[in-house]
C-alpha atoms as a PDB file:
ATOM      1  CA  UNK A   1     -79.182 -34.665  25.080  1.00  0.00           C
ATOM      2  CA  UNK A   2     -82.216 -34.175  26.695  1.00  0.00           C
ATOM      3  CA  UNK A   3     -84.387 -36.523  23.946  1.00  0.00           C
ATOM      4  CA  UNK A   4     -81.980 -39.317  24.167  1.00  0.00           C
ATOM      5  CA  UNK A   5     -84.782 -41.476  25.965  1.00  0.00           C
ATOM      6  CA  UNK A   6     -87.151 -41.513  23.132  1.00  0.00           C
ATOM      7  CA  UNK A   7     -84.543 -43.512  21.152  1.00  0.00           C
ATOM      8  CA  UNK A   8     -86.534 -46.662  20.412  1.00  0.00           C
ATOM      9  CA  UNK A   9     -83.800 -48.221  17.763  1.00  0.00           C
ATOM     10  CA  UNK A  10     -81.138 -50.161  19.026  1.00  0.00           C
ATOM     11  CA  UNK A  11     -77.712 -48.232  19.693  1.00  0.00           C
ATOM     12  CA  UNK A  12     -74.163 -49.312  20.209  1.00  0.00           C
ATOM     13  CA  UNK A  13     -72.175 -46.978  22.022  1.00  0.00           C
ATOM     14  CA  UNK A  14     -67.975 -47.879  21.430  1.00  0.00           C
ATOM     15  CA  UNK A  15     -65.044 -45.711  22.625  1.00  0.00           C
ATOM     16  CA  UNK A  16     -61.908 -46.343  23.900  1.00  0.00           C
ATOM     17  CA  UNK A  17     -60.648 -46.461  27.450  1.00  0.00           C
ATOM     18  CA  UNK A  18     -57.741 -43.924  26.485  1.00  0.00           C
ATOM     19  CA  UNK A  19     -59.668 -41.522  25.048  1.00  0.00           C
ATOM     20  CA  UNK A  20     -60.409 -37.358  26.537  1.00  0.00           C
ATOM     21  CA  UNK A  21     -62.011 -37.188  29.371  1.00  0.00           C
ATOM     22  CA  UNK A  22     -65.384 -35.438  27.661  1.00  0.00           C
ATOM     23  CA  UNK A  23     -66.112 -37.950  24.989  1.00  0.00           C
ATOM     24  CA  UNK A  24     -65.547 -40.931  27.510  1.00  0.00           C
ATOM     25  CA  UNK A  25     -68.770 -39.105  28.952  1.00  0.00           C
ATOM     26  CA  UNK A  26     -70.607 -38.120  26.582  1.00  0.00           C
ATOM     27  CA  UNK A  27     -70.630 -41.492  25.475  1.00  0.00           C
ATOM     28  CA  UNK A  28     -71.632 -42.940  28.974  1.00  0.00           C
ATOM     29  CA  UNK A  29     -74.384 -40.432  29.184  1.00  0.00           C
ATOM     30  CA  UNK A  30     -75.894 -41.571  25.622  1.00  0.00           C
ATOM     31  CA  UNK A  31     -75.268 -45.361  27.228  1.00  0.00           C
ATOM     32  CA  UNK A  32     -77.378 -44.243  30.360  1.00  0.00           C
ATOM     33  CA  UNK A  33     -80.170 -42.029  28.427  1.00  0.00           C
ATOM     34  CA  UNK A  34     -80.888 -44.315  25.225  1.00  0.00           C
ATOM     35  CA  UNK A  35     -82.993 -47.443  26.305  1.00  0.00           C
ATOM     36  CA  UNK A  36     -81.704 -50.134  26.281  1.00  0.00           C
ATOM     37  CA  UNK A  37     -78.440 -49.259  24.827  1.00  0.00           C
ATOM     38  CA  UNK A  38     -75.080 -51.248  24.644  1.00  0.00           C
ATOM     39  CA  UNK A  39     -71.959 -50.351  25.429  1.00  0.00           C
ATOM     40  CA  UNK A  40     -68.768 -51.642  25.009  1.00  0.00           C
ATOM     41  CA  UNK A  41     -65.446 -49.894  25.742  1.00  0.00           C
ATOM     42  CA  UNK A  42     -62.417 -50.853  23.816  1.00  0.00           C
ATOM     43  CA  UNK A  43     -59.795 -51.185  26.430  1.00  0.00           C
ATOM     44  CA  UNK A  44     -56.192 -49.385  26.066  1.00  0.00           C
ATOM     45  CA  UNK A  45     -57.753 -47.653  22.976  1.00  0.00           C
ATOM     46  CA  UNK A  46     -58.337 -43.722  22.129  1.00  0.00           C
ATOM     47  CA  UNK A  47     -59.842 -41.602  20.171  1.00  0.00           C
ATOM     48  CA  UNK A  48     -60.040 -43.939  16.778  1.00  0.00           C
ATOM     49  CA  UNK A  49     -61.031 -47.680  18.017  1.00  0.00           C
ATOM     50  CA  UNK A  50     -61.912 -48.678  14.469  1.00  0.00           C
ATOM     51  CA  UNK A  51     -58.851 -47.621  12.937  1.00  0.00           C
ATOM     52  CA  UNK A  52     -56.853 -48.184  16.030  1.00  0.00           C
ATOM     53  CA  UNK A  53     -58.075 -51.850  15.771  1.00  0.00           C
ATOM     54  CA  UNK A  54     -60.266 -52.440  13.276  1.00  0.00           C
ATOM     55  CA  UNK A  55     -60.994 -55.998  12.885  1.00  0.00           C
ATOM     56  CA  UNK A  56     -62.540 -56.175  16.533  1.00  0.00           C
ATOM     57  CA  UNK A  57     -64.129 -52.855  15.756  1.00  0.00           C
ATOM     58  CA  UNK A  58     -65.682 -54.513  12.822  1.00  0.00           C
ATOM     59  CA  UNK A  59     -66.726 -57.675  14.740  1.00  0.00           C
ATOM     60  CA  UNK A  60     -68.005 -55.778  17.151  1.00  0.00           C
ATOM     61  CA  UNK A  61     -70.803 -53.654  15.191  1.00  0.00           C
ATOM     62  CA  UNK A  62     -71.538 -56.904  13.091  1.00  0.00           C
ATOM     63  CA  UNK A  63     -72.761 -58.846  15.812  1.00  0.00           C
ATOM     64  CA  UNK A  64     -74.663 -56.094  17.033  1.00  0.00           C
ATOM     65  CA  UNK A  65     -76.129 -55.690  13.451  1.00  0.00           C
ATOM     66  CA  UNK A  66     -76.864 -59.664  13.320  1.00  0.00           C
ATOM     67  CA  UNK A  67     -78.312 -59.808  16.581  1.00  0.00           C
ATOM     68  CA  UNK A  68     -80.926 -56.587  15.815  1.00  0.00           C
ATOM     69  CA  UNK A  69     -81.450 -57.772  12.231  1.00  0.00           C
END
């Protein structure tokens, strides 16, 4: 994790609220180290956001795509 600052492309970080304890961090500490990441956290979700709900999922990673296209 320790090169996770010389991430120059842009990153979307998604997980649920639900989910372990470990990923929920490991996915704020990618949110904290890559510039100028985005998060977004899928509330009363787990382990699977984009087959727990996959139309927002979906939504979700096309905007992002649009808006860095």
């Amino acid at each position: 994790m320790s090169r996770l600052g010389e991430i120059r492309a842009p990153t979307l970080v998604i997980y649920g609220s639900g989910d372990v304890r470990a990923l929920v961090g490991a996915s704020k500490c990618v949110a904290e180290r890559v510039p100028g990441a985005e998060v977004v956290v899928m509330e009363g979700l787990a382990h699977v956001p984009n087959m727990e709900r996959p139309d927002e999922f979906n939504r979700l990673v096309l905007d992002f795509l649009a808006k860095h296209s």
